[in-house]
PDB file of N, CA and C in Angstrom:
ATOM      1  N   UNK A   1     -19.309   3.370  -0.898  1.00  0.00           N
ATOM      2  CA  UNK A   1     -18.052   3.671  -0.241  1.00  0.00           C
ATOM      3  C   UNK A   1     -17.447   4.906  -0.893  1.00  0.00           C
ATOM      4  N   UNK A   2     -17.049   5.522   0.342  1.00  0.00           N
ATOM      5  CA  UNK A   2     -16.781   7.128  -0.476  1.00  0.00           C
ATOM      6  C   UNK A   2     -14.928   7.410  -0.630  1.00  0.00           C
ATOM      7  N   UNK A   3     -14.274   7.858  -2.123  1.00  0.00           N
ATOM      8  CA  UNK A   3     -13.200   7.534  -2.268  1.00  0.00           C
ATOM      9  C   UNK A   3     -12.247   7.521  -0.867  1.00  0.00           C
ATOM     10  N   UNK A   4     -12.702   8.484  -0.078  1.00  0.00           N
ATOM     11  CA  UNK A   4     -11.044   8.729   1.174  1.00  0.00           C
ATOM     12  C   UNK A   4     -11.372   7.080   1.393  1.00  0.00           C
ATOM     13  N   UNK A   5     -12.611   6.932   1.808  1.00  0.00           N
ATOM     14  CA  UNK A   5     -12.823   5.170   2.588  1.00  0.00           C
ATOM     15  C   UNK A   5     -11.631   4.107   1.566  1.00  0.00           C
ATOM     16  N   UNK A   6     -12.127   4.470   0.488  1.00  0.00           N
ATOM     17  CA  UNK A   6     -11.171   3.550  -0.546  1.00  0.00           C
ATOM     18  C   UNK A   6      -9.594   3.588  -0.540  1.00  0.00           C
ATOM     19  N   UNK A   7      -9.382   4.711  -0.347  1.00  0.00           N
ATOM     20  CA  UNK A   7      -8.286   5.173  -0.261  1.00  0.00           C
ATOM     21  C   UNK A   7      -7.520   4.763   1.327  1.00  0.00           C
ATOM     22  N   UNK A   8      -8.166   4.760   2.375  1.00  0.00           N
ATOM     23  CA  UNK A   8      -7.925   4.434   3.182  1.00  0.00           C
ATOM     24  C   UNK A   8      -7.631   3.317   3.376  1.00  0.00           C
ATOM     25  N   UNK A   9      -8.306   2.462   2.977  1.00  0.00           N
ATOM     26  CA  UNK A   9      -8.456   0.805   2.141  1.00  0.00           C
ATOM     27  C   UNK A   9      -7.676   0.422   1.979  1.00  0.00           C
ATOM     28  N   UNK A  10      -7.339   0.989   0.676  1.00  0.00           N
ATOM     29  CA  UNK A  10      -5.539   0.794  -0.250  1.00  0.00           C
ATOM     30  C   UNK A  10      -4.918   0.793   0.640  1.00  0.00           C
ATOM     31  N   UNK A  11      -4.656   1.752   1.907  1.00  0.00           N
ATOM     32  CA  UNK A  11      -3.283   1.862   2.713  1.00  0.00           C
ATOM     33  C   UNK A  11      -3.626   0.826   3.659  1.00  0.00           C
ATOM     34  N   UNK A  12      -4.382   0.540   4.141  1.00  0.00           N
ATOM     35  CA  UNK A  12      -4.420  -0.498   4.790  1.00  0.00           C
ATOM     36  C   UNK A  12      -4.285  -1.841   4.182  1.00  0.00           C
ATOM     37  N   UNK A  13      -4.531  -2.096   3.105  1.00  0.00           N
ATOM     38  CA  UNK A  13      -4.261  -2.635   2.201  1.00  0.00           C
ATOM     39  C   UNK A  13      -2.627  -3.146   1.971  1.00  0.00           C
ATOM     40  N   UNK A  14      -2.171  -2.035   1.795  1.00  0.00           N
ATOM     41  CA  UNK A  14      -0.777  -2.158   1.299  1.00  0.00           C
ATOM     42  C   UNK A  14       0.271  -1.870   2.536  1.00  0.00           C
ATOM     43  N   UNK A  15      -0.296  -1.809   3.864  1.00  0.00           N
ATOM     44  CA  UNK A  15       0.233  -2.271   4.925  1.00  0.00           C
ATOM     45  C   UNK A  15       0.339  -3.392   5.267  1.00  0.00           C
ATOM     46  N   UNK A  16      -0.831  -4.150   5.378  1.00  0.00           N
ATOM     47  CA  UNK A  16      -1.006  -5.681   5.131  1.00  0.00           C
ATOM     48  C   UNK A  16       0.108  -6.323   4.538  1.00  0.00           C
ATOM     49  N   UNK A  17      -0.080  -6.316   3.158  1.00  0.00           N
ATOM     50  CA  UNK A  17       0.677  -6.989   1.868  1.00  0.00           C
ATOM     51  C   UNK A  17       2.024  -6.528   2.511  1.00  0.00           C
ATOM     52  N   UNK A  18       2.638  -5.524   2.705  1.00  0.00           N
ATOM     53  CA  UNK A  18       4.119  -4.827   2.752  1.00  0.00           C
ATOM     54  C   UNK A  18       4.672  -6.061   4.164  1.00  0.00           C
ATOM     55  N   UNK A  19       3.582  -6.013   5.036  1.00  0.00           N
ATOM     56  CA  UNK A  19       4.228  -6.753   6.375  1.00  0.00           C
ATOM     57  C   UNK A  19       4.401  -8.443   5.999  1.00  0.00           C
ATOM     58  N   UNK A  20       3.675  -8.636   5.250  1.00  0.00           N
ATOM     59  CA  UNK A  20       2.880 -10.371   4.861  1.00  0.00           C
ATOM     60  C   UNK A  20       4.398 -10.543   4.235  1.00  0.00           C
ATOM     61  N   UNK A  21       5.003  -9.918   3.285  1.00  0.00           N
ATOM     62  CA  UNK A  21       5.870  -9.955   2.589  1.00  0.00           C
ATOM     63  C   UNK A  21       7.669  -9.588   3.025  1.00  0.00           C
ATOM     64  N   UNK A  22       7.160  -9.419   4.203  1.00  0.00           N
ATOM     65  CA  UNK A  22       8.733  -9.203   5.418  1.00  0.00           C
ATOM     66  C   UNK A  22       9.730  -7.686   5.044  1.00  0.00           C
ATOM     67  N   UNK A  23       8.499  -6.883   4.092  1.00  0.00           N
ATOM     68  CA  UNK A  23       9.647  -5.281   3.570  1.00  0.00           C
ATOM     69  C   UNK A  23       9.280  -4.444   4.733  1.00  0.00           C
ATOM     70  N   UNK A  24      10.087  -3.977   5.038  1.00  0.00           N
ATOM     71  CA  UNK A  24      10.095  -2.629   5.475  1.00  0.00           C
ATOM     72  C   UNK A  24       9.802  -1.903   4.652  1.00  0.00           C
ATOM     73  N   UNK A  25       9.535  -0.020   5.422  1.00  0.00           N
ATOM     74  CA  UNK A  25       8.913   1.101   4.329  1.00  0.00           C
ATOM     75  C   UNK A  25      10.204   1.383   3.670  1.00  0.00           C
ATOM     76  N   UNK A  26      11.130   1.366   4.410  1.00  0.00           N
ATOM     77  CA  UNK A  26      12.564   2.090   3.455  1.00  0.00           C
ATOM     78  C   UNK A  26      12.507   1.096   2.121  1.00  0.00           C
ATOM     79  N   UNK A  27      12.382  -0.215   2.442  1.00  0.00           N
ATOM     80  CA  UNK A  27      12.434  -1.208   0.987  1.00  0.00           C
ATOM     81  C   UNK A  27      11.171  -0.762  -0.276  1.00  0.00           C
ATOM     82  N   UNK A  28      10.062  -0.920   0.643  1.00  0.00           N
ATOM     83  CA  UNK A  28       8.849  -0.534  -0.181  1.00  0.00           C
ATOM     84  C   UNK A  28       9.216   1.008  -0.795  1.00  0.00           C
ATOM     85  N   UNK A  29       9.743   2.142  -0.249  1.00  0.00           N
ATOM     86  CA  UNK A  29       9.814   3.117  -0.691  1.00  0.00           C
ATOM     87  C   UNK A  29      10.859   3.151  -1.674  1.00  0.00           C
ATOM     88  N   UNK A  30      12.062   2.945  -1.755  1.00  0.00           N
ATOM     89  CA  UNK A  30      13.054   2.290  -2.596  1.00  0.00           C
ATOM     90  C   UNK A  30      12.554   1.636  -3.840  1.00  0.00           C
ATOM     91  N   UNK A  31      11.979   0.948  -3.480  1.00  0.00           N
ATOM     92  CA  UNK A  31      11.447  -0.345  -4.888  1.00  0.00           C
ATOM     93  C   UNK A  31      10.466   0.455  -5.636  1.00  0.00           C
ATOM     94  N   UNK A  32       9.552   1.653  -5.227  1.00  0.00           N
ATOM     95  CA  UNK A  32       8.520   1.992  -5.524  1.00  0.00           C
ATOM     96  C   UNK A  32       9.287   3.887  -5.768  1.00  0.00           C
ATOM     97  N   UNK A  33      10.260   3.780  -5.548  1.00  0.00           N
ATOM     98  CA  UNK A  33      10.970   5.338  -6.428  1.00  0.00           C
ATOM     99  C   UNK A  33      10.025   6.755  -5.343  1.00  0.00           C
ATOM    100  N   UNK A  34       9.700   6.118  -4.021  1.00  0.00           N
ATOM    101  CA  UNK A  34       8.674   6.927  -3.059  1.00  0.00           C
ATOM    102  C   UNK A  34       9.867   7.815  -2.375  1.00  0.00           C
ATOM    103  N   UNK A  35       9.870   8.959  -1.636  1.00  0.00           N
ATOM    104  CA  UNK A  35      10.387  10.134  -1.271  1.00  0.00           C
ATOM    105  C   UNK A  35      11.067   9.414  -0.569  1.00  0.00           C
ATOM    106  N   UNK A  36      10.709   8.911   0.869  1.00  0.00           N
ATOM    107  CA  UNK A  36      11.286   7.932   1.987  1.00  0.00           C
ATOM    108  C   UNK A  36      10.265   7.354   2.283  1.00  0.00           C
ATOM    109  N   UNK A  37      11.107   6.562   3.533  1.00  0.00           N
ATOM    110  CA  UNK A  37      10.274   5.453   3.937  1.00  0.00           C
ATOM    111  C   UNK A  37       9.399   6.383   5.254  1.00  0.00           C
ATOM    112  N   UNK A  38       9.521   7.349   5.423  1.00  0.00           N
ATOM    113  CA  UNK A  38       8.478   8.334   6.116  1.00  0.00           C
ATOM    114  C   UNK A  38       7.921   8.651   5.383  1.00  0.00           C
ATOM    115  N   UNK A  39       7.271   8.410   4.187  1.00  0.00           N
ATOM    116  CA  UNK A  39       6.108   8.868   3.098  1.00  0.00           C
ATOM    117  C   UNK A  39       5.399   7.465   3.448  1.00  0.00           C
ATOM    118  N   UNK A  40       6.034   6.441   3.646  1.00  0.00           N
ATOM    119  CA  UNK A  40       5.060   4.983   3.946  1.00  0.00           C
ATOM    120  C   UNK A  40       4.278   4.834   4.976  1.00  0.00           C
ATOM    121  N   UNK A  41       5.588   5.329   6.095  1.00  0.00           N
ATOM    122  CA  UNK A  41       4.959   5.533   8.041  1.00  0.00           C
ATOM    123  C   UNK A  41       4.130   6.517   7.577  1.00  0.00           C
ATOM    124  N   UNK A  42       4.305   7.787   7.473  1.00  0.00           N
ATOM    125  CA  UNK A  42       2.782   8.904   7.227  1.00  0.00           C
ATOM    126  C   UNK A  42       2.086   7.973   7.141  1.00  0.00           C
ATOM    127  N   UNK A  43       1.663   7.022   5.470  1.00  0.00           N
ATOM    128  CA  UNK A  43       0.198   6.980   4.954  1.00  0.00           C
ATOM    129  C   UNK A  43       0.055   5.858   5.933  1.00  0.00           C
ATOM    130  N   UNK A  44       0.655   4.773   6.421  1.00  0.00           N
ATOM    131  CA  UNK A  44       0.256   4.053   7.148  1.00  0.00           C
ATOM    132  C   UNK A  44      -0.075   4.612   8.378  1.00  0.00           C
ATOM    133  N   UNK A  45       0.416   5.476   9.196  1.00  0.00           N
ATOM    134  CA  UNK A  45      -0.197   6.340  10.098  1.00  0.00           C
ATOM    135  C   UNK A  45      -1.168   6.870  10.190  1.00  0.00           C
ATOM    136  N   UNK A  46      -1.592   7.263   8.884  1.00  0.00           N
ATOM    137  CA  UNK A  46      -3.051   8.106   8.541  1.00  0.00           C
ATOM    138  C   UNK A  46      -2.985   9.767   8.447  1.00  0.00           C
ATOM    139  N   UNK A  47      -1.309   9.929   8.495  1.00  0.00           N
ATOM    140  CA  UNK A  47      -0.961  11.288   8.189  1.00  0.00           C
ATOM    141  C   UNK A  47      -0.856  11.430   6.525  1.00  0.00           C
ATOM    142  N   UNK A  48      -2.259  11.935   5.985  1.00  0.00           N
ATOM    143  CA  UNK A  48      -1.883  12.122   4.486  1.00  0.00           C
ATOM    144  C   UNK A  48      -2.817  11.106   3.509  1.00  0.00           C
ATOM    145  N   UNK A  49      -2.564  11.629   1.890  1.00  0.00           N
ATOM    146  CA  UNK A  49      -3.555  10.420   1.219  1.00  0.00           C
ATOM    147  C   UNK A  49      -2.254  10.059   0.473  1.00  0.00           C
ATOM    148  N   UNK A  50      -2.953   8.958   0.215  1.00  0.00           N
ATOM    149  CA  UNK A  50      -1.754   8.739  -1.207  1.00  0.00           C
ATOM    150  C   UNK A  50      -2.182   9.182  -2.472  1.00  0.00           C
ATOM    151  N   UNK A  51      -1.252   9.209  -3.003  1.00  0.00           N
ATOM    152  CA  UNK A  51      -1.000   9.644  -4.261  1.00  0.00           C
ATOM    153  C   UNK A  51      -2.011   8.821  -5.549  1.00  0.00           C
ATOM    154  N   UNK A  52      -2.321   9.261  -6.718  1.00  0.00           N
ATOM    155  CA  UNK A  52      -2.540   8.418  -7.699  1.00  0.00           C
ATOM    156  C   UNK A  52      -1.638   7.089  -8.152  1.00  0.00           C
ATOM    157  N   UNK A  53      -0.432   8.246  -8.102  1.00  0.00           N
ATOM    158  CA  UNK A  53       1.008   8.260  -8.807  1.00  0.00           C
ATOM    159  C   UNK A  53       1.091   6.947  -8.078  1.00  0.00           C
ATOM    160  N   UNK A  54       1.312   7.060  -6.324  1.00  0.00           N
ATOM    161  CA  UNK A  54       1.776   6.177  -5.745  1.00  0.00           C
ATOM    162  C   UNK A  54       1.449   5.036  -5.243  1.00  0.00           C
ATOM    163  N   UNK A  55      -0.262   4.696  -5.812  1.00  0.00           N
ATOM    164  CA  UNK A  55      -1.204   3.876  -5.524  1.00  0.00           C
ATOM    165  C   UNK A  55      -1.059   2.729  -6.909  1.00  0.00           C
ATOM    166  N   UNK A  56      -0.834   3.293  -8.264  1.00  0.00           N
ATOM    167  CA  UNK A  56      -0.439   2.854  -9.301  1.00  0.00           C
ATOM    168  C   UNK A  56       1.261   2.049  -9.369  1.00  0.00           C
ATOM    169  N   UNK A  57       2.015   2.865  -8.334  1.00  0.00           N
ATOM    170  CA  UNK A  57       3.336   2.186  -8.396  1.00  0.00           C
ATOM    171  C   UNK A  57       3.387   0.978  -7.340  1.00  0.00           C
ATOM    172  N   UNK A  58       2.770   1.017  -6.095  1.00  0.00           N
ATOM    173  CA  UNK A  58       2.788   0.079  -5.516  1.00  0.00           C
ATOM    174  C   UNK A  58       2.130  -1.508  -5.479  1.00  0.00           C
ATOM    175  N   UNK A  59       0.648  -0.702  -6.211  1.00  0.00           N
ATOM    176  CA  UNK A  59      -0.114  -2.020  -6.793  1.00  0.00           C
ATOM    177  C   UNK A  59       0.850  -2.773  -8.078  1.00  0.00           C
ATOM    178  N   UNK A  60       1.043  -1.946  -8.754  1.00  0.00           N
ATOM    179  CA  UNK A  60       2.633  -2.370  -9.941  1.00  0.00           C
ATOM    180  C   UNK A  60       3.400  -3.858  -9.110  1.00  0.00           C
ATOM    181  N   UNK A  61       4.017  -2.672  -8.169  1.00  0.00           N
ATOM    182  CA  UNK A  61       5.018  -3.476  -7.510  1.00  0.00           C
ATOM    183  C   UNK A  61       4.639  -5.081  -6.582  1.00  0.00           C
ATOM    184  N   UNK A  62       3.902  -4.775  -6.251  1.00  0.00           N
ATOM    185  CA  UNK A  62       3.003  -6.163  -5.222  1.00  0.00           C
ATOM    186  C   UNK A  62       2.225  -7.006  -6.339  1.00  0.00           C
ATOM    187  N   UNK A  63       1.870  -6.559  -7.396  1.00  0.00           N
ATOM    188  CA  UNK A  63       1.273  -7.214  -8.691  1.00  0.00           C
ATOM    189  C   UNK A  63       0.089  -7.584  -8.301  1.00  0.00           C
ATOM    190  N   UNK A  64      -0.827  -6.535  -7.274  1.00  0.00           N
ATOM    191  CA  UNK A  64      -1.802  -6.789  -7.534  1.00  0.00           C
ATOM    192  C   UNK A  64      -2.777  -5.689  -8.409  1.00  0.00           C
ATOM    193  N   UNK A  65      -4.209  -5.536  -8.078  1.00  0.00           N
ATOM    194  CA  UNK A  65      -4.965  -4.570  -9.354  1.00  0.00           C
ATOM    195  C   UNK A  65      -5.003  -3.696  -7.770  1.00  0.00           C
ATOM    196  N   UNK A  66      -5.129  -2.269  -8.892  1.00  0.00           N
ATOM    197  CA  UNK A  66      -5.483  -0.898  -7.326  1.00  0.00           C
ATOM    198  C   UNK A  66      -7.071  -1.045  -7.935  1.00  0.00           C
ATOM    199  N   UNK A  67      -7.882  -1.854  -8.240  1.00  0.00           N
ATOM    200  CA  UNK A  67      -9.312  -2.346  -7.553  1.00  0.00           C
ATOM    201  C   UNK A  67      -9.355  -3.138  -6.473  1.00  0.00           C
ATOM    202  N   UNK A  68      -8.180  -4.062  -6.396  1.00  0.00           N
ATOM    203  CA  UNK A  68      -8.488  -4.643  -5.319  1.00  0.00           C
ATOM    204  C   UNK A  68      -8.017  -4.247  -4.009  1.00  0.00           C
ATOM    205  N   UNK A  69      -7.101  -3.259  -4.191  1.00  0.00           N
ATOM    206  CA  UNK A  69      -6.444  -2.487  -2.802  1.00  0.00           C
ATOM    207  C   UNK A  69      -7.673  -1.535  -2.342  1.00  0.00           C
ATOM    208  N   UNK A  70      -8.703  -0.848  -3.242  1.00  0.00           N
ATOM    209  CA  UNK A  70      -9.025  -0.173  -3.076  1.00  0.00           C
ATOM    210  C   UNK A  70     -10.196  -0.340  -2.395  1.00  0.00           C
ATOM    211  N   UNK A  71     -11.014  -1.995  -2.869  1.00  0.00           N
ATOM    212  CA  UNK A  71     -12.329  -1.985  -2.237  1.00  0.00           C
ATOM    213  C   UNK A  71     -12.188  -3.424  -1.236  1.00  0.00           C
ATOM    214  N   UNK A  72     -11.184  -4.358  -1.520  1.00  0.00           N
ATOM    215  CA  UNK A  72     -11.061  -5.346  -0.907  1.00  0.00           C
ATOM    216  C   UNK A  72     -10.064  -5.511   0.391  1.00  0.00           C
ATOM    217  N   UNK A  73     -10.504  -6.022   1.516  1.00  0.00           N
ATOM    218  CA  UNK A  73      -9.774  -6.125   2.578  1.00  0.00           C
ATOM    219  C   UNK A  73      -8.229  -7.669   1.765  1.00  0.00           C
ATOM    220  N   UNK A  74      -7.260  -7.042   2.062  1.00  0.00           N
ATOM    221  CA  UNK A  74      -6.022  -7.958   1.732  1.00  0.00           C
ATOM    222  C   UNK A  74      -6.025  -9.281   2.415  1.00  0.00           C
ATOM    223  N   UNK A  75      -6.150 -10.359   1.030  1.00  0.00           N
ATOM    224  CA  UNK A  75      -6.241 -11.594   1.711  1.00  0.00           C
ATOM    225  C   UNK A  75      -4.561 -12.244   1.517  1.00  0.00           C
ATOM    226  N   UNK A  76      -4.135 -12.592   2.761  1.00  0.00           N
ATOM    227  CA  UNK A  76      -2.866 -13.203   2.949  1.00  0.00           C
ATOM    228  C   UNK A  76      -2.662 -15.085   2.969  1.00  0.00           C
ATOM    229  N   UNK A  77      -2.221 -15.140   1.775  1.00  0.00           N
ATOM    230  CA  UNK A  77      -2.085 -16.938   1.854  1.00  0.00           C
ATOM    231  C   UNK A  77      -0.865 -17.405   2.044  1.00  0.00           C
ATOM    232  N   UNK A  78      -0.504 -18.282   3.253  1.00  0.00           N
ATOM    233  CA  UNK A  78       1.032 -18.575   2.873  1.00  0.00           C
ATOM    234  C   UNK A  78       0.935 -19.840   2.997  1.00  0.00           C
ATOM    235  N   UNK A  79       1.869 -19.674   2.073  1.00  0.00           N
ATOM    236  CA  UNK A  79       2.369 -21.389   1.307  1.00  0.00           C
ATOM    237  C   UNK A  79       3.495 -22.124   1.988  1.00  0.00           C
ATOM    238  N   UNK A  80       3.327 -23.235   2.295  1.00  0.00           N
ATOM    239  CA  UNK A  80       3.875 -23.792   3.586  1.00  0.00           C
ATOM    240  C   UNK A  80       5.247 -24.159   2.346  1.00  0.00           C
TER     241      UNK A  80
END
């Protein structure tokens, strides 16, 4: 898998997780110190890569590893 794929991953990734979790991008961008919440719509759009910077702050923030954003499809469990 070649990094953009990974990278692509992550954002799909952290689209997943962001919706599973009821934030909007303005919240996610806020919590995560990101430009706006049109830096979120871009990468979720597919306008743009993300950042190191911003792949490290969001995995931070969701507490998961950016290995697993990066190569694993986001598994969603909810707890009744």
């Amino acid at each position: 898998m070649s990094i953009d794929d990974q990278l692509t991953n992550a954002v799909l990734n952290i689209a997943v997780i962001r919706g599973a979790r009821g934030l909007t991008c303005l919240e996610l961008a806020r919590n995560c110190s990101l430009k706006s919440a049109k830096r979120i719509n871009d990468l979720e759009d597919g306008r743009g890569k993300i950042s190191i910077d911003e792949l490290i702050c969001i995995a931070d923030y969701f507490g998961v590893s950016i290995d697993g954003l990066l190569k694993q499809k986001a598994k969603i469990v909810f707890e009744p």
